[in-house]
C-alpha atoms as a PDB file:
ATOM      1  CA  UNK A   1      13.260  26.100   8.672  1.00  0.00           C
ATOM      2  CA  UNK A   2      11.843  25.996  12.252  1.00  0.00           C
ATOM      3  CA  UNK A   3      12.378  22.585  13.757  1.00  0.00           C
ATOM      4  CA  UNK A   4       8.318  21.730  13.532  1.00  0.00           C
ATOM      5  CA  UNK A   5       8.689  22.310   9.722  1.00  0.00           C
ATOM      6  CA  UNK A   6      11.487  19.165   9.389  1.00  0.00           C
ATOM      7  CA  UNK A   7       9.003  16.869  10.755  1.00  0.00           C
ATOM      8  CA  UNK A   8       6.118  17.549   8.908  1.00  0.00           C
ATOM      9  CA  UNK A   9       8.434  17.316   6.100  1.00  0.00           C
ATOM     10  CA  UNK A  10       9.453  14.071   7.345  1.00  0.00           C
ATOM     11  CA  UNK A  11       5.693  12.783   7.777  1.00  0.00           C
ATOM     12  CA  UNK A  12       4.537  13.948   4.592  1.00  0.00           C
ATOM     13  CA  UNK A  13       7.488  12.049   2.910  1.00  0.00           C
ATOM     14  CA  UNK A  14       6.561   9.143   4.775  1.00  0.00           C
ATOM     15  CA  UNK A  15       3.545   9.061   3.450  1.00  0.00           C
ATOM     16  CA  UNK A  16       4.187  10.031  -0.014  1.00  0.00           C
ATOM     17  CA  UNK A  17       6.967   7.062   0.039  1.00  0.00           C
ATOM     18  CA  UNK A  18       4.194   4.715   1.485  1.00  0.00           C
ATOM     19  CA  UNK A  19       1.696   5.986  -1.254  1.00  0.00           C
ATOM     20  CA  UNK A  20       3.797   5.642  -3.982  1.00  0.00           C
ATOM     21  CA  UNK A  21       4.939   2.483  -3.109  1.00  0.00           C
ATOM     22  CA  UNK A  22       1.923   0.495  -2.945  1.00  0.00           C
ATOM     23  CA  UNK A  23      -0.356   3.036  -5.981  1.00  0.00           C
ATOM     24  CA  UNK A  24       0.712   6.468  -7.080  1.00  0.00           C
ATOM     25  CA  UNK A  25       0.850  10.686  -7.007  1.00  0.00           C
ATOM     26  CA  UNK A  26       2.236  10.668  -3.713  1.00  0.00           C
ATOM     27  CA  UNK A  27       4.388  13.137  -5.282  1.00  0.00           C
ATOM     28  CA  UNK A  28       0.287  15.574  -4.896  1.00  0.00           C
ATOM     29  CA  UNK A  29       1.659  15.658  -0.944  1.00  0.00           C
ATOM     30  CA  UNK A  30       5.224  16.482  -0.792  1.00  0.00           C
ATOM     31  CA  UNK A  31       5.176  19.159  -3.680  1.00  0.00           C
ATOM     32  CA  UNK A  32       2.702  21.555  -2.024  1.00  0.00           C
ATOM     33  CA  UNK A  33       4.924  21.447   1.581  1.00  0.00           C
ATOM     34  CA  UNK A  34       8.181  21.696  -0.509  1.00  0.00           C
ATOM     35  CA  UNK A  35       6.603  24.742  -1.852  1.00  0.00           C
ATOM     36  CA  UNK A  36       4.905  26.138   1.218  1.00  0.00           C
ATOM     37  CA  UNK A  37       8.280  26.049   3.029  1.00  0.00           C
ATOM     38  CA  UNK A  38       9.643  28.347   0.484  1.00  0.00           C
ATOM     39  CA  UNK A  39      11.131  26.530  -2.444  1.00  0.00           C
ATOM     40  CA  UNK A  40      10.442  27.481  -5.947  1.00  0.00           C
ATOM     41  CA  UNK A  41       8.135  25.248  -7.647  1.00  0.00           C
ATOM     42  CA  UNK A  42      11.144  23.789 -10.326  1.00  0.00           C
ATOM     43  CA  UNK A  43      13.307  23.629  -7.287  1.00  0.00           C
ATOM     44  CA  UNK A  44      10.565  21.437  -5.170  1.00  0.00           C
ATOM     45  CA  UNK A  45       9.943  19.196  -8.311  1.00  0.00           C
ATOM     46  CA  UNK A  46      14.389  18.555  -8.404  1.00  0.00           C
ATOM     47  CA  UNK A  47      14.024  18.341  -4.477  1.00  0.00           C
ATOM     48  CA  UNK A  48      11.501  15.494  -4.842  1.00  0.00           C
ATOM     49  CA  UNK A  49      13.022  13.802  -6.593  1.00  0.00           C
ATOM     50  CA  UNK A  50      15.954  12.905  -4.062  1.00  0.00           C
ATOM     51  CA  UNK A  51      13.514  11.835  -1.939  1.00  0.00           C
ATOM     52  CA  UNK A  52      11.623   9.696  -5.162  1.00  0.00           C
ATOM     53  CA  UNK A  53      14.783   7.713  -5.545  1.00  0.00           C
ATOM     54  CA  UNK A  54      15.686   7.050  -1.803  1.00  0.00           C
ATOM     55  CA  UNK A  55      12.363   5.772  -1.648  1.00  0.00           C
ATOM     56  CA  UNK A  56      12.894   3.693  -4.705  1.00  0.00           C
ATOM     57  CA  UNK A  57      15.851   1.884  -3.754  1.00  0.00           C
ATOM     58  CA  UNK A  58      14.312   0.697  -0.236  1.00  0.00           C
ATOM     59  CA  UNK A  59      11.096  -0.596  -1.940  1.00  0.00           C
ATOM     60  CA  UNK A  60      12.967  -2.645  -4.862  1.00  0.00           C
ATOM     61  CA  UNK A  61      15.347  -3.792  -2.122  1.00  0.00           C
ATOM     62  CA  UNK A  62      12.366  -5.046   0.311  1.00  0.00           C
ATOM     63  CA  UNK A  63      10.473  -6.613  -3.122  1.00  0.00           C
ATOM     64  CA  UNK A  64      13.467  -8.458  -4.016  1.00  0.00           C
ATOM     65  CA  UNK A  65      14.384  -9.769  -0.834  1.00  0.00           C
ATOM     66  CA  UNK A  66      11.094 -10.958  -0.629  1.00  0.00           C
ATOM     67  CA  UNK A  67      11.189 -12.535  -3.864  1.00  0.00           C
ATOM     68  CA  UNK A  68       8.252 -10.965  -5.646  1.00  0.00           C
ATOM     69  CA  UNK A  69      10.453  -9.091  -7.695  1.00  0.00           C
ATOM     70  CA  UNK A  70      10.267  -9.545 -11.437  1.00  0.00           C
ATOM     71  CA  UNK A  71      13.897  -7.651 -12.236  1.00  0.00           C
ATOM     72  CA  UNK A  72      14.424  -9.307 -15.360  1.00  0.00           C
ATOM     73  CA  UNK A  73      10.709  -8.286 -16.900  1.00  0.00           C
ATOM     74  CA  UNK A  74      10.821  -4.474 -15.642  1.00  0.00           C
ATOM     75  CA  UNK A  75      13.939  -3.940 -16.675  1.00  0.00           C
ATOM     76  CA  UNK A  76      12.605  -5.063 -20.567  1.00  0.00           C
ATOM     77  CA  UNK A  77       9.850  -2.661 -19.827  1.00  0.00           C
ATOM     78  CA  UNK A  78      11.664  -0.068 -18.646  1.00  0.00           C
ATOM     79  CA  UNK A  79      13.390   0.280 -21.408  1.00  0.00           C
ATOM     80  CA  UNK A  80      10.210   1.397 -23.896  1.00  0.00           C
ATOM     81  CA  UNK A  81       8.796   3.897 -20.686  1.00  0.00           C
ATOM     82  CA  UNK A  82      12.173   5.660 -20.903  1.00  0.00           C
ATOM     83  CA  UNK A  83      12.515   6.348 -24.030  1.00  0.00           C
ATOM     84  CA  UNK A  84       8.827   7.872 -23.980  1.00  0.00           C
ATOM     85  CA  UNK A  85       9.846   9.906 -20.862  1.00  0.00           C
ATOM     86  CA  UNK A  86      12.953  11.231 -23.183  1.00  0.00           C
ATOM     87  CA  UNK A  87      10.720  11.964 -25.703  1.00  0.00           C
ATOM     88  CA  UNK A  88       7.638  13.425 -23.407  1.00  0.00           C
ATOM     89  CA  UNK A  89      10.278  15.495 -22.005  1.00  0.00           C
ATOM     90  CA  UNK A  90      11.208  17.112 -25.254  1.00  0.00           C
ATOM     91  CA  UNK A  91       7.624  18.002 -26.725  1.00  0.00           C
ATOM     92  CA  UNK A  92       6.422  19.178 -23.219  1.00  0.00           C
ATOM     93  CA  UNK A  93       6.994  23.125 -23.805  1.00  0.00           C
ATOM     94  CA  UNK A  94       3.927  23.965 -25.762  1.00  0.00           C
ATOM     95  CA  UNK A  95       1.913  21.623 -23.201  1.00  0.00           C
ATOM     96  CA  UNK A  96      -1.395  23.727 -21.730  1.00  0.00           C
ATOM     97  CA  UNK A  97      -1.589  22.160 -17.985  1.00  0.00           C
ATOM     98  CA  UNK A  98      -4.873  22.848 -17.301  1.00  0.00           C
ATOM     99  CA  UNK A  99      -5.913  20.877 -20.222  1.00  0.00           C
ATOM    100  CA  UNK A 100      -3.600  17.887 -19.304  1.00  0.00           C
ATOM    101  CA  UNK A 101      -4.659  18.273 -15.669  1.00  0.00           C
ATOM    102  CA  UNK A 102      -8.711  17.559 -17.353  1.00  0.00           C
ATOM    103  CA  UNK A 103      -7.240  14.561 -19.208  1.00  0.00           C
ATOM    104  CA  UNK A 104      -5.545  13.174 -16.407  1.00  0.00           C
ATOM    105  CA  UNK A 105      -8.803  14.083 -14.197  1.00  0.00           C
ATOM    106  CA  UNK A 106     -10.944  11.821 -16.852  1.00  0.00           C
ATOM    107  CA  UNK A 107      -8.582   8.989 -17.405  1.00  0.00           C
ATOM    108  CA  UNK A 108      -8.624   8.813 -13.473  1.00  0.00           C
ATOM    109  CA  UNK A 109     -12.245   8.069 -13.307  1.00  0.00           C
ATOM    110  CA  UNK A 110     -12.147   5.803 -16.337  1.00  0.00           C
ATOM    111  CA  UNK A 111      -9.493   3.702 -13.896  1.00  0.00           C
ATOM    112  CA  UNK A 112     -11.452   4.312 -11.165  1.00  0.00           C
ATOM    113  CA  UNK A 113     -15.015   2.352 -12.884  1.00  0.00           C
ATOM    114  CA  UNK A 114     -12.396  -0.545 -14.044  1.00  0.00           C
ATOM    115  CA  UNK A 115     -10.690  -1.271 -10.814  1.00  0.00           C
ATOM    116  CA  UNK A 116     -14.223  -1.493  -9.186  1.00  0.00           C
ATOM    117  CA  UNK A 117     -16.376  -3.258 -12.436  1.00  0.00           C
ATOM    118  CA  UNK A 118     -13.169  -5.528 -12.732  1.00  0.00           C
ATOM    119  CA  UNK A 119     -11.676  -6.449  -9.457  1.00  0.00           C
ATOM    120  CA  UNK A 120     -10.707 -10.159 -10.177  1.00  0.00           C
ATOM    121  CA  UNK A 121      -8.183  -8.359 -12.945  1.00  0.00           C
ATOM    122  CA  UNK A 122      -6.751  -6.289 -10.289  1.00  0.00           C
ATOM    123  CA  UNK A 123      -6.310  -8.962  -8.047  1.00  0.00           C
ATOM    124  CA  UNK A 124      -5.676 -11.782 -10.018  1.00  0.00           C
ATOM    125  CA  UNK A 125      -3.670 -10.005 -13.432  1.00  0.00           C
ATOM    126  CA  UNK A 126      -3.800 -12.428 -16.235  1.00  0.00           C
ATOM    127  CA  UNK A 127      -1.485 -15.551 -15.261  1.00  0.00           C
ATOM    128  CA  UNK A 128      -1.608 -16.273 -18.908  1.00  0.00           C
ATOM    129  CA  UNK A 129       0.777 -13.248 -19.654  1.00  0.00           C
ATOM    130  CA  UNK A 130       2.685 -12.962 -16.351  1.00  0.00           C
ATOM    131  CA  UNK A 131       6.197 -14.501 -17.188  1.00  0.00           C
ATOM    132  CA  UNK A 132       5.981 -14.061 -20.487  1.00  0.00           C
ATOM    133  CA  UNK A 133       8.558 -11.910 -22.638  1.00  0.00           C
ATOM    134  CA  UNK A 134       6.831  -8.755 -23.006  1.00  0.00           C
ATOM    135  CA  UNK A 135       5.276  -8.283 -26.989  1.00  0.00           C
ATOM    136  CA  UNK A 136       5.135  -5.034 -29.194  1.00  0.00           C
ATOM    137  CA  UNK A 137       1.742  -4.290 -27.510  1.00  0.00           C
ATOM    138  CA  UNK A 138       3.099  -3.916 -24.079  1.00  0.00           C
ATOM    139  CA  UNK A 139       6.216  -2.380 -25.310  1.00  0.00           C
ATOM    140  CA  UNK A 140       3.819   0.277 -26.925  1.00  0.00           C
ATOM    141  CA  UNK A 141       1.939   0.802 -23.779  1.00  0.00           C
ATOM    142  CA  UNK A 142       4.860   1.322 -21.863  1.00  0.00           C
ATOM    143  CA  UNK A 143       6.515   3.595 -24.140  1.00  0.00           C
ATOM    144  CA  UNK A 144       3.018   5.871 -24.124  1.00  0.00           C
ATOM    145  CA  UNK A 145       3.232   5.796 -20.456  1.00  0.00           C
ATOM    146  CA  UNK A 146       6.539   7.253 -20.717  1.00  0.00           C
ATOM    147  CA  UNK A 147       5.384  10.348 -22.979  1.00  0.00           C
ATOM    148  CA  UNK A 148       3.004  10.833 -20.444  1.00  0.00           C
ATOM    149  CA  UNK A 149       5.474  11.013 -17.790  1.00  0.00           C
ATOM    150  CA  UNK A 150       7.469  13.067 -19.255  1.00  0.00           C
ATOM    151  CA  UNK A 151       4.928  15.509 -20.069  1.00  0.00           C
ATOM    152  CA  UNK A 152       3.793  15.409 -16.574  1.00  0.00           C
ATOM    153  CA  UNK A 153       5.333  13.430 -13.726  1.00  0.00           C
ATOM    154  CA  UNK A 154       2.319  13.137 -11.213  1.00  0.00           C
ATOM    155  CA  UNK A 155      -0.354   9.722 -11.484  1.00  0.00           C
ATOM    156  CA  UNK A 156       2.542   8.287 -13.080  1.00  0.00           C
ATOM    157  CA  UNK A 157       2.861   5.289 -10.823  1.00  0.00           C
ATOM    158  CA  UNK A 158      -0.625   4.918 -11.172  1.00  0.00           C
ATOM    159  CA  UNK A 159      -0.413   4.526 -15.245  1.00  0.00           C
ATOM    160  CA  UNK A 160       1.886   2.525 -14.585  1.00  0.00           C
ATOM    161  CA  UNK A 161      -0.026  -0.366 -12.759  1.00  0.00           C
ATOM    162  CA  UNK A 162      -2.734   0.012 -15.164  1.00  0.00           C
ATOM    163  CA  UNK A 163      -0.225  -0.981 -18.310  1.00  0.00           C
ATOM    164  CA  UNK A 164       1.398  -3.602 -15.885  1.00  0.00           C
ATOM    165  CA  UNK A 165      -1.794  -5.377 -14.431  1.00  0.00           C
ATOM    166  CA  UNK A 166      -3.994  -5.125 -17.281  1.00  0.00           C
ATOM    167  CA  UNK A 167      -1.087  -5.316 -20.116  1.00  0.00           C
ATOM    168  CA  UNK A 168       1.880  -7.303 -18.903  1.00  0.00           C
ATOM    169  CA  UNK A 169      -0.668  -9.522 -16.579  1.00  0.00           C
ATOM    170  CA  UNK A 170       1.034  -8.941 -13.337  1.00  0.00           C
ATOM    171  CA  UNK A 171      -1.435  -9.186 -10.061  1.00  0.00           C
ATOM    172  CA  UNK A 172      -1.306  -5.852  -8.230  1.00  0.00           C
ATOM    173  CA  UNK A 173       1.558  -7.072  -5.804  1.00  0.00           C
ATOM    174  CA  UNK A 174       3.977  -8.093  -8.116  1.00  0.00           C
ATOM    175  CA  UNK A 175       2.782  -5.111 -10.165  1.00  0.00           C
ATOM    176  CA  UNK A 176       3.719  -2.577  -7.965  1.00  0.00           C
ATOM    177  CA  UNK A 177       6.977  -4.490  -7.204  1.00  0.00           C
ATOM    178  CA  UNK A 178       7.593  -4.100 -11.100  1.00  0.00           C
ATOM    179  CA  UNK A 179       6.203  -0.776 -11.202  1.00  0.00           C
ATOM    180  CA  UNK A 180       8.890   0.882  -7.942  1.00  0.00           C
ATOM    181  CA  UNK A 181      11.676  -0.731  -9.917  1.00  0.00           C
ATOM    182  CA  UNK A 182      10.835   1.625 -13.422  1.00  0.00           C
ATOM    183  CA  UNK A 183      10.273   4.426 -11.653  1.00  0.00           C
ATOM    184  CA  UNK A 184      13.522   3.962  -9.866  1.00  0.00           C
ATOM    185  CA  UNK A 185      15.092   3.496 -13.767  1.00  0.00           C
ATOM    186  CA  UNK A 186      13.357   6.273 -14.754  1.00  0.00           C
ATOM    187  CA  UNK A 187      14.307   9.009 -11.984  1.00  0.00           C
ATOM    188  CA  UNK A 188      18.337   9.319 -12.022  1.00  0.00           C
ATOM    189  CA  UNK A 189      17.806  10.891 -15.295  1.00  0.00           C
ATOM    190  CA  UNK A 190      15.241  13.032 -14.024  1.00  0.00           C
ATOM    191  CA  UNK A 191      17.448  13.851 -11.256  1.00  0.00           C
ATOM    192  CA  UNK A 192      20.336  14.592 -13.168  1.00  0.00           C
ATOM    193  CA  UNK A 193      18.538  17.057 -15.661  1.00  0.00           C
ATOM    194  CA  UNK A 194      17.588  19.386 -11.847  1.00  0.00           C
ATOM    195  CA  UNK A 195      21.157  19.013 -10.571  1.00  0.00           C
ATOM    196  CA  UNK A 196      22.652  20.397 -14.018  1.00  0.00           C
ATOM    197  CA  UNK A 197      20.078  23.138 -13.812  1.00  0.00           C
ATOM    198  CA  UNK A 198      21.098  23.765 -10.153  1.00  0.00           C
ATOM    199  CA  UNK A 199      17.241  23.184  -9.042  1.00  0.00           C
ATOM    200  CA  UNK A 200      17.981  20.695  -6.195  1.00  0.00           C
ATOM    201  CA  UNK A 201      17.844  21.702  -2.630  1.00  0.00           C
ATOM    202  CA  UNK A 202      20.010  18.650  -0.898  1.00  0.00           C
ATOM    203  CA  UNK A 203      19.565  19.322   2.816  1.00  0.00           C
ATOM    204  CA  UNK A 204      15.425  19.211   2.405  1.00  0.00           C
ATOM    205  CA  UNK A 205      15.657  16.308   0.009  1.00  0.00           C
ATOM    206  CA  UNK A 206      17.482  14.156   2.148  1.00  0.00           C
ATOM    207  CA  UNK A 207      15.339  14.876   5.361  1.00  0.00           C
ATOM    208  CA  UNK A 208      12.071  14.609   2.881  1.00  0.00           C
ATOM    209  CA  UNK A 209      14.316  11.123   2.103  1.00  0.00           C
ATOM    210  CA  UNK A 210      14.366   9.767   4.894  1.00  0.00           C
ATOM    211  CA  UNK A 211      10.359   9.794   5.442  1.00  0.00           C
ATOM    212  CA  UNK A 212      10.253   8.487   1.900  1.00  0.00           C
ATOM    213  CA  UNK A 213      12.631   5.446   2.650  1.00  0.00           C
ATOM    214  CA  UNK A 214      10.456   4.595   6.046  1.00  0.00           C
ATOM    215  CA  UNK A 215       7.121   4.931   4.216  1.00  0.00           C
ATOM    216  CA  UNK A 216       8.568   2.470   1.201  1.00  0.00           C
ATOM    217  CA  UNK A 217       9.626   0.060   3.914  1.00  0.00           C
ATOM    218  CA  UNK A 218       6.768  -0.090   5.651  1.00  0.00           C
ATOM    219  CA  UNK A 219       4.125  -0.366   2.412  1.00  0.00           C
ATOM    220  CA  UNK A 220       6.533  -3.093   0.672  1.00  0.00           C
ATOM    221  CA  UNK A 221       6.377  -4.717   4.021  1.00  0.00           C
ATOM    222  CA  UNK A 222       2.237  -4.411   4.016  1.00  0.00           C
ATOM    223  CA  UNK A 223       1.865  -5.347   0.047  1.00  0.00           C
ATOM    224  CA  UNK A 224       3.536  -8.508   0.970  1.00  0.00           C
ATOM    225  CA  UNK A 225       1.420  -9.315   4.340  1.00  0.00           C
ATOM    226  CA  UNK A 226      -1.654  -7.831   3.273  1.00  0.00           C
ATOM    227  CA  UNK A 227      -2.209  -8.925  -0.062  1.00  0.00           C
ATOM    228  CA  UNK A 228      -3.873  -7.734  -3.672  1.00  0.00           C
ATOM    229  CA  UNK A 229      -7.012  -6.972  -2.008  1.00  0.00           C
ATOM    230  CA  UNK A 230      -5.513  -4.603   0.246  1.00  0.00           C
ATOM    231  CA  UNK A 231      -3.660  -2.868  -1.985  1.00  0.00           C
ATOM    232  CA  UNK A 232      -6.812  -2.980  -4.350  1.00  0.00           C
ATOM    233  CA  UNK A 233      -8.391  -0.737  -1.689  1.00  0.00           C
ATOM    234  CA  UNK A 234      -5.693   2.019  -1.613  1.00  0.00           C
ATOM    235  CA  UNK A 235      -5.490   2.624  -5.253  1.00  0.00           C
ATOM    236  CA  UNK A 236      -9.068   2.921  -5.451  1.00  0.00           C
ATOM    237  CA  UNK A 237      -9.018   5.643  -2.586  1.00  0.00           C
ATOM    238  CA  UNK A 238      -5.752   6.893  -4.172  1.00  0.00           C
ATOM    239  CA  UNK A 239      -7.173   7.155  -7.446  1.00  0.00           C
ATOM    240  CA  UNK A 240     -10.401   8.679  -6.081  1.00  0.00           C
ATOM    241  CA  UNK A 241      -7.905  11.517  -4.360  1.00  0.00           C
ATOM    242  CA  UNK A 242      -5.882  12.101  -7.549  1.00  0.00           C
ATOM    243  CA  UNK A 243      -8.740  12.347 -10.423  1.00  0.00           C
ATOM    244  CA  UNK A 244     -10.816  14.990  -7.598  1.00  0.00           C
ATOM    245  CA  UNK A 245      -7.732  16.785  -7.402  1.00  0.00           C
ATOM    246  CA  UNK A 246      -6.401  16.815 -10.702  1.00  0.00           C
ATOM    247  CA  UNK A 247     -10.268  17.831 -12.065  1.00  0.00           C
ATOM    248  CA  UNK A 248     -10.417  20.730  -9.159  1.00  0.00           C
ATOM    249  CA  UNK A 249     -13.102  19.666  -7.358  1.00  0.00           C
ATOM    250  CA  UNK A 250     -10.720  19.655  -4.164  1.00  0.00           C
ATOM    251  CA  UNK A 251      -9.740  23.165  -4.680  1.00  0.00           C
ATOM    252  CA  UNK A 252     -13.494  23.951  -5.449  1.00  0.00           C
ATOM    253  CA  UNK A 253     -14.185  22.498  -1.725  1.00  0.00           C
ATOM    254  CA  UNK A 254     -11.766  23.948   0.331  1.00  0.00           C
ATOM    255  CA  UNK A 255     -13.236  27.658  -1.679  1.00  0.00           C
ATOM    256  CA  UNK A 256     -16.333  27.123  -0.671  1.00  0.00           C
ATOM    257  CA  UNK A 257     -15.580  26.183   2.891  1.00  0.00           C
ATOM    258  CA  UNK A 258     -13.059  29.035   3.511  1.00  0.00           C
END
């Protein structure tokens, strides 16, 4: 690659790692460069997702330390989600994307009306359920969250607050806390599946990595500081990003501009 090319990689991991830190799809900027710098598309998804659990690592290490942290609860739930992503995984070959992408699309404005009819939810959860040993209801939610991830990996992180704020009870700090340590349960797996199938491209992953890692340090660092209500405010612009783009209506703009 030309030398310009490893630091836009760099920034756009940074701010994938920073977006999927503190909401979700980050993944919707770092596959498009991976793939306009020449990777195949199965090789940018493997690629990503050295970078994915780099990212990981830093954020649950920067939640724990600051002692938001719920290890003991994700871990339960993580359980359920990867199962589903096992099973997701296996019935994904007849899937027809552009239907999922319309589903996704909906489900994405559906969030969108609760996070902004509902906001005490978001930044409050439900203190009566935070703590508690998670029933057969979340266990259920969590293992369709997984089927959905393994159908489909991107707007997982943001499914994934949704079952933990408005399911498990969490506020959306400790949510996302929660949330970065399934996803980092869930992606060795993942990873392992691209190595076998020799669709990971090391060098790029680990520079992609490294802007990951910063961007996870530096939104674990703001969730803390900044609070629910900031972090309220991202999803809802993340979320706005994600349902436009997974309904087309971004492509449709950038058409009718060109």
């Amino acid at each position: 690659m030309e030398w310009y090319l490893y630091i836009a990689v760099v920034a756009a991991g940074f701010a994938a790692g920073f977006i999927n830190t503190l909401a979700g799809s980050g993944s919707l900027i770092t596959l498009p460069l991976l793939i306009f710098i020449g990777l195949p598309a199965n090789v940018a998804n493997g690629t990503n997702r050295v970078a994915i659990l780099l990212q990981n690592i830093v954020g649950v290490g920067n939640f724990q330390r600051k002692k938001i942290l719920d290890v003991r609860g994700g871990l339960i739930l993580a359980i359920p989600a990867i199962v589903g992503g096992v099973i997701g995984a296996q019935i994904a070959i007849g899937l027809d994307e552009a239907m999922m992408r319309t589903v996704i699309g909906a489900l994405m404005v559906i969030m969108l009306v609760v996070i902004i009819v509902r906001p005490k939810r978001w930044l409050e959860g439900r203190p009566e359920l935070d703590g508690r040993r998670p029933g057969i209801r979340q266990m259920l939610t969590f293992l369709g969250i997984g089927i959905y991830g393994g159908f489909i990996q991107a707007g997982v992180g943001i499914f994934l607050l949704a079952g933990l704020v408005l399911g498990a009870g969490y506020n959306l700090v400790r949510a996302n806390a929660v949330k970065v340590l399934i996803v980092l349960c869930f992606t060795p797996l993942a990873l392992a599946v691209f190595l076998y199938n020799g669709q990971v491209e090391w060098v790029v992953g680990l520079i992609l990595g490294l802007g990951n890692m910063l961007g996870a340090w530096v939104a674990s660092q703001m969730a803390v500081k900044r609070g629910a209500k900031f972090v309220r405010w991202l999803l809802i612009i993340v979320v706005v990003f994600a349902g436009a783009k997974f309904l087309g209506l971004i492509d449709l703009i950038v058409r009718i501009f060109q």
